[in-house]
C-alpha atoms as a PDB file:
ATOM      1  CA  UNK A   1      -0.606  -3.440 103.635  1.00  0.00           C
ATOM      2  CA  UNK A   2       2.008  -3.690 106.513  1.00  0.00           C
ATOM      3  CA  UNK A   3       5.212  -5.156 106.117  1.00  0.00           C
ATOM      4  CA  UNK A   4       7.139  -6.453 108.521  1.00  0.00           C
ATOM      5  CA  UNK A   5      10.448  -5.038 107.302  1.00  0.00           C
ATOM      6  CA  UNK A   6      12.389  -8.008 109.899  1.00  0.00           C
ATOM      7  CA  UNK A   7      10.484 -10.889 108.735  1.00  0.00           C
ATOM      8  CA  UNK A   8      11.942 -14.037 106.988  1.00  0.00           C
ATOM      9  CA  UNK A   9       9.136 -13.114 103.573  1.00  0.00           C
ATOM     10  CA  UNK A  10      10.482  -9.616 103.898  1.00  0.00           C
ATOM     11  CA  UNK A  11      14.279 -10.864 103.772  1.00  0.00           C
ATOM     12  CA  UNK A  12      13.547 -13.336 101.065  1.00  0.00           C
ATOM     13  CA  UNK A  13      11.677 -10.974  98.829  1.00  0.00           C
ATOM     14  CA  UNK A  14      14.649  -8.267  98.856  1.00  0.00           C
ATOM     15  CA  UNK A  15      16.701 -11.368  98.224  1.00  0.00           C
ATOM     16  CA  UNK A  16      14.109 -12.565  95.018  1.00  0.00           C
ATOM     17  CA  UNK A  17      14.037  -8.786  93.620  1.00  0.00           C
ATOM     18  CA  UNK A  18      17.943  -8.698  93.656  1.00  0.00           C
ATOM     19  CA  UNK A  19      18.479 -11.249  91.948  1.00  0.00           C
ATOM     20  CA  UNK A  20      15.682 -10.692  89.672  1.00  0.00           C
ATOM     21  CA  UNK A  21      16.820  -6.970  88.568  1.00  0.00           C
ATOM     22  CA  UNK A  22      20.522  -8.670  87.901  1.00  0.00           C
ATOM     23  CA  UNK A  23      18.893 -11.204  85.811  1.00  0.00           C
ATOM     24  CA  UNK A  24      16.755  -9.205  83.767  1.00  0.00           C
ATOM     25  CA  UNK A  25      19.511  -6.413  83.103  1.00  0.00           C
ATOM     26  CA  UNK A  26      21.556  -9.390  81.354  1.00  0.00           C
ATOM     27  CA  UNK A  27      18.245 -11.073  79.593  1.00  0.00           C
ATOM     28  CA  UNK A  28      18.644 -14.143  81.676  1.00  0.00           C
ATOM     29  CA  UNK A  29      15.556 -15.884  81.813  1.00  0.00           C
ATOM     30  CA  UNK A  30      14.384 -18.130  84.871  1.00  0.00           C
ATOM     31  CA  UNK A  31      11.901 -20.927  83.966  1.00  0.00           C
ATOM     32  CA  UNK A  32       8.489 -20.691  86.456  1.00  0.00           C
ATOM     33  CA  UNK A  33       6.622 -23.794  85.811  1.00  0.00           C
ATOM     34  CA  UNK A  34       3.798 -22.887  87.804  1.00  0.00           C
ATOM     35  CA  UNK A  35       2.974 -19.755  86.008  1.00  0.00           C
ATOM     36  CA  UNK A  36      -0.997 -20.865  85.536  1.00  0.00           C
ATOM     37  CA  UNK A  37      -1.448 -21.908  88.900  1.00  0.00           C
ATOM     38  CA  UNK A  38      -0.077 -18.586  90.303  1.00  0.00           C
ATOM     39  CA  UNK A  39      -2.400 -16.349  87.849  1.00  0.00           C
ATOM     40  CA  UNK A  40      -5.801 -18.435  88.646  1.00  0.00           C
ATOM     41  CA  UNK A  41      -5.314 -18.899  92.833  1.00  0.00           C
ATOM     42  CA  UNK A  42      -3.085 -15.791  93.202  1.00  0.00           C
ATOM     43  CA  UNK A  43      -5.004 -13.379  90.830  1.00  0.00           C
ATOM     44  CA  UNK A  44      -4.085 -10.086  93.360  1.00  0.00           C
ATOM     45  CA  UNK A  45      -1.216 -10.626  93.822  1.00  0.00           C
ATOM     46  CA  UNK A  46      -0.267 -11.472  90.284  1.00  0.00           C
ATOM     47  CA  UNK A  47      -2.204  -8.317  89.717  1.00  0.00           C
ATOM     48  CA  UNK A  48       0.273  -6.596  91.769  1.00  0.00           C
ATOM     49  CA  UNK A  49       3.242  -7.984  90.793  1.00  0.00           C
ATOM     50  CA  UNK A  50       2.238  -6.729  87.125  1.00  0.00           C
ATOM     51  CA  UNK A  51       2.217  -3.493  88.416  1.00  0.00           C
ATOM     52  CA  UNK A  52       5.526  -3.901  89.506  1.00  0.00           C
ATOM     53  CA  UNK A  53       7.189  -5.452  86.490  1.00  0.00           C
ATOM     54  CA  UNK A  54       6.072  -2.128  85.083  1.00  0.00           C
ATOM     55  CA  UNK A  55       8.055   0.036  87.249  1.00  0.00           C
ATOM     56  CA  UNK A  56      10.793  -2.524  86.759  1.00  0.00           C
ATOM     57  CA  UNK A  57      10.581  -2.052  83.128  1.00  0.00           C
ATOM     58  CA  UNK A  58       9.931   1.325  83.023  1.00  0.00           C
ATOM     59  CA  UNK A  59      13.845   1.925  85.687  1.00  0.00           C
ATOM     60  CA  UNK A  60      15.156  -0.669  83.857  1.00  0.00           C
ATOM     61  CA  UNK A  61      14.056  -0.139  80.155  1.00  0.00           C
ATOM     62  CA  UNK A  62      14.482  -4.006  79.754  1.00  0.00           C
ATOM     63  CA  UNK A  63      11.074  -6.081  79.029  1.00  0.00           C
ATOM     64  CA  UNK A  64      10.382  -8.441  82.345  1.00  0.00           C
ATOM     65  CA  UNK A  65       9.197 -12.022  81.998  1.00  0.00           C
ATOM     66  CA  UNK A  66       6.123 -13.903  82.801  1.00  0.00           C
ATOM     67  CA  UNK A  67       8.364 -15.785  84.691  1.00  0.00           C
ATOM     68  CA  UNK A  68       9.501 -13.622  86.899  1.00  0.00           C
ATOM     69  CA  UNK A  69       5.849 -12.041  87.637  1.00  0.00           C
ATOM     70  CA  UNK A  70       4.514 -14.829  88.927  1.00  0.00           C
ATOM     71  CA  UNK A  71       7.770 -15.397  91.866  1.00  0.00           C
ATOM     72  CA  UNK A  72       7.308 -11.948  92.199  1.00  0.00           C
ATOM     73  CA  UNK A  73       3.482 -12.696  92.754  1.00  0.00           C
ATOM     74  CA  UNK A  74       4.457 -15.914  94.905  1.00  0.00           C
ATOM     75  CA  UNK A  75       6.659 -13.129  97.390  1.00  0.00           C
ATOM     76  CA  UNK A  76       3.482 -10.766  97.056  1.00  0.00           C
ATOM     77  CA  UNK A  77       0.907 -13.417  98.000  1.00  0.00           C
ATOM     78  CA  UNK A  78       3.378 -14.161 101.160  1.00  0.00           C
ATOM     79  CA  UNK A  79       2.925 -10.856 102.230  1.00  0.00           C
ATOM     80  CA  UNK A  80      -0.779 -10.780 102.181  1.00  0.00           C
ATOM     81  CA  UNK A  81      -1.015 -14.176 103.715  1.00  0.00           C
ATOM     82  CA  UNK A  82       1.089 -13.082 106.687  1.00  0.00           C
ATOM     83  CA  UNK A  83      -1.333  -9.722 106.961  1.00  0.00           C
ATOM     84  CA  UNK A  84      -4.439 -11.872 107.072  1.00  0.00           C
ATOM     85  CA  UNK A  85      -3.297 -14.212 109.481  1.00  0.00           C
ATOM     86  CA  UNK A  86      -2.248 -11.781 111.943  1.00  0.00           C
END
């Protein structure tokens, strides 16, 4: 997949992952309430972002929550929106 490294989703997901990596090196949870939702209509790119909490956990030897998967997965599933509808 291409990513538009000057788009608004591209700026908002550096944004997202910055503040996620500062808030899981100091445990600080977030609270996703749409955690379901995101699995069952965003199942790739909750796939993906799984993938990525992995390498997250793996640079950052802290544990990564649901929570932040699935806004990871929400940024993901912006990304392959965007590359579909071009």
């Amino acid at each position: 997949m291409q990513i538009d490294k000057t788009s608004l989703d591209y700026a908002r997901f550096l944004t997202h992952l910055r503040f996620a990596i500062k808030r899981i090196l100091v445990n600080m949870s977030i609270k996703n309430d749409f955690i379901k939702e995101i699995k069952s209509k965003y199942k790739l790119s909750y796939k993906i972002a799984n993938g990525v909490s992995k390498i997250l956990v793996t640079q950052l030897e802290k544990d990564v929550t649901v929570d932040e998967i699935a806004y990871l997965a929400m940024h993901i599933e912006r990304f392959r929106k965007a590359t579909i509808d071009e």
